[in-house]
C-alpha atoms as a PDB file:
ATOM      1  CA  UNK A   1       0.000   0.000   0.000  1.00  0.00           C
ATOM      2  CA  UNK A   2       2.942   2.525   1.092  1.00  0.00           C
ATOM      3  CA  UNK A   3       4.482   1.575  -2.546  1.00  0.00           C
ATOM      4  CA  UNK A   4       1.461   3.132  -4.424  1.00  0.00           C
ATOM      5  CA  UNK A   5       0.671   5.698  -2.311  1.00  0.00           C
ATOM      6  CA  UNK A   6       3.998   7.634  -2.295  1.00  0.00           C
ATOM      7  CA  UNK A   7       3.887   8.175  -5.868  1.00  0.00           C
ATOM      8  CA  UNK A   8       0.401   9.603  -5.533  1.00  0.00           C
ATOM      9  CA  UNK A   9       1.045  11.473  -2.851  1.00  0.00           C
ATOM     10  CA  UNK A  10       3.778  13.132  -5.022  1.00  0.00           C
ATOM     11  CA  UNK A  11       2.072  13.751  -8.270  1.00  0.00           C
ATOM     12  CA  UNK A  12      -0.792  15.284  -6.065  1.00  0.00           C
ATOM     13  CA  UNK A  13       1.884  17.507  -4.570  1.00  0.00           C
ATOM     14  CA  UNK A  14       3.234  18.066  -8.214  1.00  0.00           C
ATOM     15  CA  UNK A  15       0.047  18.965  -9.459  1.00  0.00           C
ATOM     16  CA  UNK A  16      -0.881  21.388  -6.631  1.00  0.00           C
ATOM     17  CA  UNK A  17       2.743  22.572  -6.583  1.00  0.00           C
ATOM     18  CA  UNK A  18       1.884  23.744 -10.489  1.00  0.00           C
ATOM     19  CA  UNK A  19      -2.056  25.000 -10.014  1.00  0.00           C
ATOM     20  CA  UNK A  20      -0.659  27.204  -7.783  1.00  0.00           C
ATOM     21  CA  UNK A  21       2.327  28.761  -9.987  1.00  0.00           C
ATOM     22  CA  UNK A  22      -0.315  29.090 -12.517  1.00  0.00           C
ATOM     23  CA  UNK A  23      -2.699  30.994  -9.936  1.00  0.00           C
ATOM     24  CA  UNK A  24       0.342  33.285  -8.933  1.00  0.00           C
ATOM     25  CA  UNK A  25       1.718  33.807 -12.682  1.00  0.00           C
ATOM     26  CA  UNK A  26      -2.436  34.848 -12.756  1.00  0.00           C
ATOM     27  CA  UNK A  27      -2.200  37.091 -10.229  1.00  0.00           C
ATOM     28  CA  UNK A  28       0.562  38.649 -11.206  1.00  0.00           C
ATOM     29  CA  UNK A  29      -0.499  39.406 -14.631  1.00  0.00           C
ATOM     30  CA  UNK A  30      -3.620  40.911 -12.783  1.00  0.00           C
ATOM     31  CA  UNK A  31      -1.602  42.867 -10.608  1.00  0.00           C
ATOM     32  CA  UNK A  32       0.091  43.982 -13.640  1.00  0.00           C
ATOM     33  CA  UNK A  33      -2.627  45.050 -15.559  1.00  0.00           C
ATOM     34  CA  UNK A  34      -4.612  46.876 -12.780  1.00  0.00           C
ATOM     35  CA  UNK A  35      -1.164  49.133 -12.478  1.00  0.00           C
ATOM     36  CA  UNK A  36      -1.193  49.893 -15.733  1.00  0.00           C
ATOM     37  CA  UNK A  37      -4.466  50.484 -15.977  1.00  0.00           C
ATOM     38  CA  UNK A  38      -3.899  53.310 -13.425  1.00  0.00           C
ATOM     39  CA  UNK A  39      -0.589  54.819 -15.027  1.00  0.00           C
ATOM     40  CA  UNK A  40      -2.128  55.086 -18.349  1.00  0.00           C
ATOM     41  CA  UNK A  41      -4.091  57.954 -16.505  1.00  0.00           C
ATOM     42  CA  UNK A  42      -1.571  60.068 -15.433  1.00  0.00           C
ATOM     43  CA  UNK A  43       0.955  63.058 -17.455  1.00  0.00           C
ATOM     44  CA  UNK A  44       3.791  60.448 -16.928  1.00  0.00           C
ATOM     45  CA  UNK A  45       3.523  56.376 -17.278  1.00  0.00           C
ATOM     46  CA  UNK A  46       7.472  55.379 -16.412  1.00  0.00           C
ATOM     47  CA  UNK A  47       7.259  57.599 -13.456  1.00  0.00           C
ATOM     48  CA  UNK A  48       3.767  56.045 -12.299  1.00  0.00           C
ATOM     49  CA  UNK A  49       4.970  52.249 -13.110  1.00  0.00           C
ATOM     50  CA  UNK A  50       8.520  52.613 -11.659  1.00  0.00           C
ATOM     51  CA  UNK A  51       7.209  54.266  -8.229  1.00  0.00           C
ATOM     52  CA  UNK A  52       4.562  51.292  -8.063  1.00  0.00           C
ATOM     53  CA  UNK A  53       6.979  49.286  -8.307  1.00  0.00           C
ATOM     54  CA  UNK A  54       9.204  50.397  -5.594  1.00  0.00           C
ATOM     55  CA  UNK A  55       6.544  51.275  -3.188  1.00  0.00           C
ATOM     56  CA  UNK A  56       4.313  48.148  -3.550  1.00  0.00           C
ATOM     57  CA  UNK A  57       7.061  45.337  -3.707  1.00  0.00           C
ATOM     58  CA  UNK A  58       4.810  42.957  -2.904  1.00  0.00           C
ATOM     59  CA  UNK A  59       1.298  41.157  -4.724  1.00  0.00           C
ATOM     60  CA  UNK A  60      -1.469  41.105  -4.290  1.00  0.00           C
ATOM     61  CA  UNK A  61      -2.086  44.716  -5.216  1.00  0.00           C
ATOM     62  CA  UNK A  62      -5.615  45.773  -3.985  1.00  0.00           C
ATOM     63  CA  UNK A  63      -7.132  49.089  -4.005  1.00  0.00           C
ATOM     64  CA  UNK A  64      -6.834  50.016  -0.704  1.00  0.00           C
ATOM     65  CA  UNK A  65      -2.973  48.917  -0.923  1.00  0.00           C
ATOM     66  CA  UNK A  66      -2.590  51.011  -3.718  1.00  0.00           C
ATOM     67  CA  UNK A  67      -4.280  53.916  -2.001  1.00  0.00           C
ATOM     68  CA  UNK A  68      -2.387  53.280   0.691  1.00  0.00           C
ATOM     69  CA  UNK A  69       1.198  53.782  -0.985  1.00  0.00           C
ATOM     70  CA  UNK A  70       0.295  56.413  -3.178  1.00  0.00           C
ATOM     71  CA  UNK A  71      -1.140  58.469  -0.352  1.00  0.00           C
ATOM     72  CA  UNK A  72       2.059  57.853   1.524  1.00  0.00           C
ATOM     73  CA  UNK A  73       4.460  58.558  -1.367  1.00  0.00           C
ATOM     74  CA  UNK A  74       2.528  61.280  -2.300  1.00  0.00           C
ATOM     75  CA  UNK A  75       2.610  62.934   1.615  1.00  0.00           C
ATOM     76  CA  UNK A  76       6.513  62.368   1.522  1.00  0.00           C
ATOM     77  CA  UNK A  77       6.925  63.880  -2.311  1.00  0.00           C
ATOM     78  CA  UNK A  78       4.769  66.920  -0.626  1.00  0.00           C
ATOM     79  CA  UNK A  79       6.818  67.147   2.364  1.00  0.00           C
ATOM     80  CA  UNK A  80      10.120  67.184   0.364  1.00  0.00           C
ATOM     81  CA  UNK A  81       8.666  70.081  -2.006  1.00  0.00           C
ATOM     82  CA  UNK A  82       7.759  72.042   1.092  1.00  0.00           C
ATOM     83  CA  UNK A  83      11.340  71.840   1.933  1.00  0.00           C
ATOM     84  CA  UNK A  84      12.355  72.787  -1.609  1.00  0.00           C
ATOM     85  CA  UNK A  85      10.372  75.709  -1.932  1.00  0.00           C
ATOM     86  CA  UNK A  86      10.992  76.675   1.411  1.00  0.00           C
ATOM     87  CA  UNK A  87      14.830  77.097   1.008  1.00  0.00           C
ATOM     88  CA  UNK A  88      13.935  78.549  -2.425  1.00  0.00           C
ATOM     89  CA  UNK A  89      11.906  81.319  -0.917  1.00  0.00           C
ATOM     90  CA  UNK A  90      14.688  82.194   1.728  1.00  0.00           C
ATOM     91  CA  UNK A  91      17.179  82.423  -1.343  1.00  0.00           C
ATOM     92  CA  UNK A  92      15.303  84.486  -3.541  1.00  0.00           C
ATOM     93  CA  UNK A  93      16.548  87.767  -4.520  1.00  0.00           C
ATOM     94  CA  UNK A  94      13.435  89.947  -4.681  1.00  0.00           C
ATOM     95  CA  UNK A  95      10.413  90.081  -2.785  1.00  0.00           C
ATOM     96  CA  UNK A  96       8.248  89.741  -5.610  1.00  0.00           C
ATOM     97  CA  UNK A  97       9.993  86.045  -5.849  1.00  0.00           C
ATOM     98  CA  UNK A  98       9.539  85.677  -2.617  1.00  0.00           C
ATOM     99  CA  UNK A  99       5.914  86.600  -2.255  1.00  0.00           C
ATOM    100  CA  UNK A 100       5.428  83.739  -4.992  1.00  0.00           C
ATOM    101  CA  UNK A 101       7.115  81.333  -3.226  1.00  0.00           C
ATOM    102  CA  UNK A 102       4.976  82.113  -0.163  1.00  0.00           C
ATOM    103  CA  UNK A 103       1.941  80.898  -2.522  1.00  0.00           C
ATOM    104  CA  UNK A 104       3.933  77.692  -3.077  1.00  0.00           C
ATOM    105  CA  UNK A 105       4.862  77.206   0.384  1.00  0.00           C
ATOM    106  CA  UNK A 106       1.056  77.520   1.711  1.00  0.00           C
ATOM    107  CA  UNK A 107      -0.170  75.530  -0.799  1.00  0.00           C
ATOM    108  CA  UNK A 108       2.085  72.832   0.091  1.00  0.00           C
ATOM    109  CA  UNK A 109       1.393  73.119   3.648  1.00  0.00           C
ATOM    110  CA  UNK A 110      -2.352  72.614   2.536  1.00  0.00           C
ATOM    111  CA  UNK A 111      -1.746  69.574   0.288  1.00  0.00           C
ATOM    112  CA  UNK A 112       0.199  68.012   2.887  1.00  0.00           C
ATOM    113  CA  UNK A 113      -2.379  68.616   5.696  1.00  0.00           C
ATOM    114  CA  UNK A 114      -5.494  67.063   3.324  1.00  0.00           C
ATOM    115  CA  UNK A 115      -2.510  64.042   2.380  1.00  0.00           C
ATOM    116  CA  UNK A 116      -2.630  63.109   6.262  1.00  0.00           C
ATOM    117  CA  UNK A 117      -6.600  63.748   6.562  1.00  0.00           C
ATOM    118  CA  UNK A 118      -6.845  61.130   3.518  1.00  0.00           C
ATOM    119  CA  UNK A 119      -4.471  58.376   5.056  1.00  0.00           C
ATOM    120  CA  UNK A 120      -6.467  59.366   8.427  1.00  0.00           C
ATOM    121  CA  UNK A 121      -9.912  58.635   6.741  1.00  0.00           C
ATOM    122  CA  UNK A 122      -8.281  55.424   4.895  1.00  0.00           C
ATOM    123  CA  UNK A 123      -7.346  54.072   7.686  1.00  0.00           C
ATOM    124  CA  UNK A 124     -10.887  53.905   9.267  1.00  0.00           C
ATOM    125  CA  UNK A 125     -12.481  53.083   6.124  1.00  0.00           C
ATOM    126  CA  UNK A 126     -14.184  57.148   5.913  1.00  0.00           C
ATOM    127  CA  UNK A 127     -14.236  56.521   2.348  1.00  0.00           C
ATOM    128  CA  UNK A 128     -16.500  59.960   2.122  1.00  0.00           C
ATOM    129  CA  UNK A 129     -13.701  61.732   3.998  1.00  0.00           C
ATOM    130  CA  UNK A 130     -11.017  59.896   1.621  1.00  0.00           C
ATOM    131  CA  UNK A 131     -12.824  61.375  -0.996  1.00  0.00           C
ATOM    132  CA  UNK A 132     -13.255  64.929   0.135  1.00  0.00           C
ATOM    133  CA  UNK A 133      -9.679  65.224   0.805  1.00  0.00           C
ATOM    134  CA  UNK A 134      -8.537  63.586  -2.109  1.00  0.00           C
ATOM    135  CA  UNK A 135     -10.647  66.151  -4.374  1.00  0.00           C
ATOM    136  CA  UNK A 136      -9.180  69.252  -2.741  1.00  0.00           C
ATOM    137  CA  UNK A 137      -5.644  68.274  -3.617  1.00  0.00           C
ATOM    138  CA  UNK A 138      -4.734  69.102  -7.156  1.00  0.00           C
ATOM    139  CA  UNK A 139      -5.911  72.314  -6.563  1.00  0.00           C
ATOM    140  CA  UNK A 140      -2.766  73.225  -4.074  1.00  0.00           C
ATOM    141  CA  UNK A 141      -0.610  71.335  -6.699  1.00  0.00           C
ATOM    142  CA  UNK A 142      -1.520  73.377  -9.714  1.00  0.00           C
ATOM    143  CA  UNK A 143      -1.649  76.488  -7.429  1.00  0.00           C
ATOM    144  CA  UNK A 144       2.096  76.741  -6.784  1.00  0.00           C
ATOM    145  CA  UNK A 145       2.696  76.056 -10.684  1.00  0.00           C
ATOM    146  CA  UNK A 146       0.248  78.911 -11.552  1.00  0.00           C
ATOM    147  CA  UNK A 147       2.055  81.765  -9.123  1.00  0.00           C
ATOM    148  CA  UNK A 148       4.805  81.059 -11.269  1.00  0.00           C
ATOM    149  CA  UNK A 149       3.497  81.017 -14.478  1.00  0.00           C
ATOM    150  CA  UNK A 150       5.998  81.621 -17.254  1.00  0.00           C
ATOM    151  CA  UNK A 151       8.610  82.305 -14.952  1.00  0.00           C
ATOM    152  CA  UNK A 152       8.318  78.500 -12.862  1.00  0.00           C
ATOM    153  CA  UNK A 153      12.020  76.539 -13.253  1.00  0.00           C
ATOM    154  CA  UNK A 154      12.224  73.508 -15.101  1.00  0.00           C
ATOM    155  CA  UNK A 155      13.003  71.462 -11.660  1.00  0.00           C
ATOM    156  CA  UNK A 156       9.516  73.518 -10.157  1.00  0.00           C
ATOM    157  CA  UNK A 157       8.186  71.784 -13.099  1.00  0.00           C
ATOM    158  CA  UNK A 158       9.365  68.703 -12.724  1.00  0.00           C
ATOM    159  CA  UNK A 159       8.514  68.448  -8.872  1.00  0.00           C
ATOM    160  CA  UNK A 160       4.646  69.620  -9.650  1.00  0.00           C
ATOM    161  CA  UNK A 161       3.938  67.078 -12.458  1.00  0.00           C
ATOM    162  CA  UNK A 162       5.398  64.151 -10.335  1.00  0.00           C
ATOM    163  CA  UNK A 163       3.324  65.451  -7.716  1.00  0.00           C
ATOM    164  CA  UNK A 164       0.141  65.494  -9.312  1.00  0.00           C
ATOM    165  CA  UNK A 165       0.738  62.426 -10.588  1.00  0.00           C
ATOM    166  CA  UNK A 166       1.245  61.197  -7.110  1.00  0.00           C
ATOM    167  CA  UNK A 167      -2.340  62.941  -6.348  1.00  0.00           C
ATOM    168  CA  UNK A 168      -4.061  61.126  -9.191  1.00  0.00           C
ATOM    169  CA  UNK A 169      -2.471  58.144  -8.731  1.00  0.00           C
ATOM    170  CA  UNK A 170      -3.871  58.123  -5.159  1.00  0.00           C
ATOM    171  CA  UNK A 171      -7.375  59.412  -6.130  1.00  0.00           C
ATOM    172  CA  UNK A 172      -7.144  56.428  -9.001  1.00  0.00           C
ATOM    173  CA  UNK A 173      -6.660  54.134  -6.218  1.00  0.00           C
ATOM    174  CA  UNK A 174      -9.470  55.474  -4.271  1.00  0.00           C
ATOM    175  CA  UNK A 175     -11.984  54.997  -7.196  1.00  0.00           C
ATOM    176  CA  UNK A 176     -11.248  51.430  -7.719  1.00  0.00           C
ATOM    177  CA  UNK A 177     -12.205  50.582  -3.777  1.00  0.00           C
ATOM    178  CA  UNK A 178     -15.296  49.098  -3.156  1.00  0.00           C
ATOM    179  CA  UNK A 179     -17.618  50.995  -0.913  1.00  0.00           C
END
């Protein structure tokens, strides 16, 4: 009897051992597809797949996962831009400069205090207070951006569009969980 059932035993372990490659390789290619689906909404796909991909190393992915990160890599992208425009307004020549980059530095304060009110709400499932937040933030992105106008720096630029990004990627996120 132990002759026949050891190589059953095996080829059922063989068999589950492969179903459940297949289901992962599945998943994956899920996981895959739900991320994409999400960076082909924003200004800039590499920059939405490759921050994905460092900030949710692991799969599943699942909305409120994804919300999750985003909101969190958008609060610390915010954070680091108040820094940068807060240094930028102390080294500005002219107070006209300076009075813009008092917009910029408000509006980041702002967009950083709804970024914590949106993890806050996540975090007990307040989806209506997820979205609130969530719908106020572009605004304080694109406000910075518009002080400058013509005269914003190509790094100002640069930090603004990954930042909404960040935003929409998060709001994205938000969209997909079920209520």
């Amino acid at each position: 009897m132990a002759s026949f059932f050891t190589p059953y035993f095996f080829l059922l372990v063989l068999v589950s051992n492969i179903f459940n490659f297949q289901t992962s390789l599945c998943d994956l290619r899920a996981d895959e597809a739900l991320i994409e689906s999400i960076c082909k909404q924003v200004q800039d796909l590499q920059f939405c797949l490759s921050t994905f991909k460092q900030i949710l190393p692991t799969h599943p992915y699942v909305p409120d996962e994804i919300t999750q990160a985003s909101l969190s890599q958008s609060l610390q992208n915010a954070n680091d831009n108040h820094a940068f425009v807060q240094k930028a307004k102390a080294e500005a020549k002219d107070k006209v400069t300076q009075d813009l980059y008092v917009i910029c530095v408000t509006s980041y304060e702002l967009l950083t205090s709804l970024l914590q009110d949106s993890i806050q709400a996540l975090a007990k499932k307040d989806y209506n207070g997820l979205e609130n937040s969530l719908f106020k933030c572009p605004r304080f992105v694109s406000a910075c951006q518009n002080a400058f106008g013509s005269k914003t720096t190509p790094e100002m630029l640069d930090r603004s569009r990954k930042q909404f990004d960040l935003v929409l990627m998060a709001k994205i996120g938000e969209g997909l969980i079920q209520k």
